[in-house]
Protein backbone atom coordinates (compact mmCIF):
# COMPACT_ATOMS: atom_id res chain seq x y z
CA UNK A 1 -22.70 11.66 2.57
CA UNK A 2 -19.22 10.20 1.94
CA UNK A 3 -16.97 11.08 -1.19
CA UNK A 4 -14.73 9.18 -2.92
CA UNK A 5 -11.72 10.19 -6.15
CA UNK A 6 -13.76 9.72 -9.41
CA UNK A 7 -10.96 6.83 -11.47
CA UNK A 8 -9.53 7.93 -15.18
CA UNK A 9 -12.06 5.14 -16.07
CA UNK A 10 -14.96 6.55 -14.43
CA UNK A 11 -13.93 9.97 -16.24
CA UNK A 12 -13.01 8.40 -19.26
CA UNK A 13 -16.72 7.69 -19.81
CA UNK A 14 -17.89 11.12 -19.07
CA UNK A 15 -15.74 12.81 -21.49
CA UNK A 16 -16.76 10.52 -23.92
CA UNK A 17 -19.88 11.13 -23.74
CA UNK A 18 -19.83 14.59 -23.16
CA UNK A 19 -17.89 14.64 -26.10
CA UNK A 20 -19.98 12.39 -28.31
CA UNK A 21 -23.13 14.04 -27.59
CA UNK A 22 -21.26 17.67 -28.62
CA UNK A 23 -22.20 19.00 -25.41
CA UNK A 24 -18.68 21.29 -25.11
CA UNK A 25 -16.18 22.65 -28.13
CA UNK A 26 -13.35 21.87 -25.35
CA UNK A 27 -10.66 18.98 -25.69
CA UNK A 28 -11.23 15.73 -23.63
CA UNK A 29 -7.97 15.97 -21.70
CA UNK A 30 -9.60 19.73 -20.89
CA UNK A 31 -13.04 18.46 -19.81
CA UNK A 32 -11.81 15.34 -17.49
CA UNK A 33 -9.13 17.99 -16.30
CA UNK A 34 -12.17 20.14 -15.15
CA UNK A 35 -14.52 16.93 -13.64
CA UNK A 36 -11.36 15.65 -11.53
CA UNK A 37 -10.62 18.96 -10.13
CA UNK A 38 -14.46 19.28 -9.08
CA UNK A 39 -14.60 15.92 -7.94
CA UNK A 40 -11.61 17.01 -5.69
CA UNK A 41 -12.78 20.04 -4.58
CA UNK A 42 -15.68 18.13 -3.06
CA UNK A 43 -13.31 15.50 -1.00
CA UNK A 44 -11.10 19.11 0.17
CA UNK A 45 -14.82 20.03 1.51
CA UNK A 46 -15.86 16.74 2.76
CA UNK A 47 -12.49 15.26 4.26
CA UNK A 48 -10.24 18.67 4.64
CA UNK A 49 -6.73 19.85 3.47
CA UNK A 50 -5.49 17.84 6.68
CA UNK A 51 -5.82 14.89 3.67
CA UNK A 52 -2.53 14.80 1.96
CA UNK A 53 -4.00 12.78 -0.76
CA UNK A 54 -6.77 15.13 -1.68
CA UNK A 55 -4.57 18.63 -2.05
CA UNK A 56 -4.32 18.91 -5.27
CA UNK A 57 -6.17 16.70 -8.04
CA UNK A 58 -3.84 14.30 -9.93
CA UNK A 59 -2.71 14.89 -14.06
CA UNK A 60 -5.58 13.62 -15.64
CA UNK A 61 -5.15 12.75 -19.75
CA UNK A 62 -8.14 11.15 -21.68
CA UNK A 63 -8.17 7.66 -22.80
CA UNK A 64 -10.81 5.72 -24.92
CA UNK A 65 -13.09 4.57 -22.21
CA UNK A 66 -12.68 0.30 -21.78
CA UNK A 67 -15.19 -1.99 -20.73
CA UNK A 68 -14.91 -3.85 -17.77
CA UNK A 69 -13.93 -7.70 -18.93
CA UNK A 70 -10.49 -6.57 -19.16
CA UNK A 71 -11.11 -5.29 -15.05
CA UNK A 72 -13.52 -8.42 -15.05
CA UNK A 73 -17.18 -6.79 -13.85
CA UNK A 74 -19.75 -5.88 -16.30
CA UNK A 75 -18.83 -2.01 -16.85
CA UNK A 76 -19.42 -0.82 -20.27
CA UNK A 77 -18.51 2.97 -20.52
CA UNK A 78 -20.45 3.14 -24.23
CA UNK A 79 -24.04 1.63 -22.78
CA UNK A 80 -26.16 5.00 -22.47
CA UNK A 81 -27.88 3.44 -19.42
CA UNK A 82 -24.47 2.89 -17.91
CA UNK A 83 -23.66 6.26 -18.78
CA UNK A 84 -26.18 7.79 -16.68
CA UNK A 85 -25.55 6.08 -14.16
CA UNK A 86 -22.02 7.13 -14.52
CA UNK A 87 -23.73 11.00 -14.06
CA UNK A 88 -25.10 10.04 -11.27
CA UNK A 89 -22.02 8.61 -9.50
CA UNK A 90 -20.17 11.42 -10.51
CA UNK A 91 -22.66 13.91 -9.18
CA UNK A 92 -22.89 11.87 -5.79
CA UNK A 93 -18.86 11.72 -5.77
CA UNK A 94 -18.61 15.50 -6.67
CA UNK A 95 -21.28 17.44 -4.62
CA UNK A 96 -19.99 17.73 -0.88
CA UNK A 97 -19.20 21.89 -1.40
CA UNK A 98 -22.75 22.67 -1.05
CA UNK A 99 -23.42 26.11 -3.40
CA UNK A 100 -20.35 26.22 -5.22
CA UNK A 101 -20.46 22.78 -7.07
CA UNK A 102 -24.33 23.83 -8.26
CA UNK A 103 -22.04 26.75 -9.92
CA UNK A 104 -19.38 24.62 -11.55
CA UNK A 105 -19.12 23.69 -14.90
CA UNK A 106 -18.74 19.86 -14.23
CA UNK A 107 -22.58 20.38 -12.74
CA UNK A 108 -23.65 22.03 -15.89
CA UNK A 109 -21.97 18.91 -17.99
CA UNK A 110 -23.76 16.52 -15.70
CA UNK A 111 -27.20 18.29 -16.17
CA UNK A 112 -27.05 18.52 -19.89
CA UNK A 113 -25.36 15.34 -19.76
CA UNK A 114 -28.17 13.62 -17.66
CA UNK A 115 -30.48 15.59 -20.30
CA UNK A 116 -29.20 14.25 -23.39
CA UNK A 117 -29.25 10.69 -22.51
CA UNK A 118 -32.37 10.71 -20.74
CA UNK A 119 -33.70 11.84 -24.38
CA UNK A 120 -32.06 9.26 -25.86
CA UNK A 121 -34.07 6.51 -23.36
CA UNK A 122 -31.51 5.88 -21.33
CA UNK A 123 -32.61 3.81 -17.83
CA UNK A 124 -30.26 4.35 -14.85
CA UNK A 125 -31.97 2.18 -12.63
CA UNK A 126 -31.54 -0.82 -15.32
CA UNK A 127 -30.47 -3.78 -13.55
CA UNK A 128 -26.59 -4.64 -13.86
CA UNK A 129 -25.56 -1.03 -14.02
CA UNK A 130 -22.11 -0.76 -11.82
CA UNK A 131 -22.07 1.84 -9.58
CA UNK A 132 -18.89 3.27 -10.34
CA UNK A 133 -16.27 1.33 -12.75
CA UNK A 134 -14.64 -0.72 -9.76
């Protein structure tokens, strides 16, 4: 697998969500503090400290999440359907240390995450879901 830094945006929806859907009593900034670390510990395992960009995790401070015709692709961070496919980016973005992310906290998000939605009818596979925010 490869593994590449989850954006603010990509976060931004997450939290929101995760938020939203009451699923932690902890601040936004707190939560998308937690998911960016995790998503970096899983480049450090996949790519190595020889990485200088993947040391330590960048500041990470929520923001409303923003649709994508201000970044001009058809990302929208409040669809449900795009949200789970937001889990399941992050997820593939965030697993490479085998054992310890199935322990983390950012996996429990994504699985009650991925849970809520899901119970809300959310379709990941709809068609013109981004992969990602790009």
């Amino acid at each position: 697998m490869s593994a590449w830094p989850v954006s603010d945006r990509e976060i931004d929806c997450l939290v929101h969500w995760i938020d939203a859907l009451g699923l932690t009593k902890r601040t936004p900034d707190s939560i998308g503090r937690e998911l960016r670390a995790e998503n970096y510990k899983s480049l450090r395992a996949r790519y190595g400290y020889y990485d200088m960009d993947y040391r330590k995790a960048p500041a990470y401070f929520y923001s409303p999440p923003q649709s994508g015709e201000r970044h001009g692709n058809d990302y929208d961070p409040y669809d449900k359907d795009q949200a789970l496919k937001m889990v399941r980016f992050y997820s593939y973005q965030s697993c490479e240390h085998e054992g310890a992310w199935e322990k983390s906290q950012s996996y429990r998000w994504m699985q009650k995450l991925e849970k809520a939605l899901t119970s809300l009818g959310a379709d990941w596979q709809r068609e013109g879901l981004t992969w990602g925010a790009a």
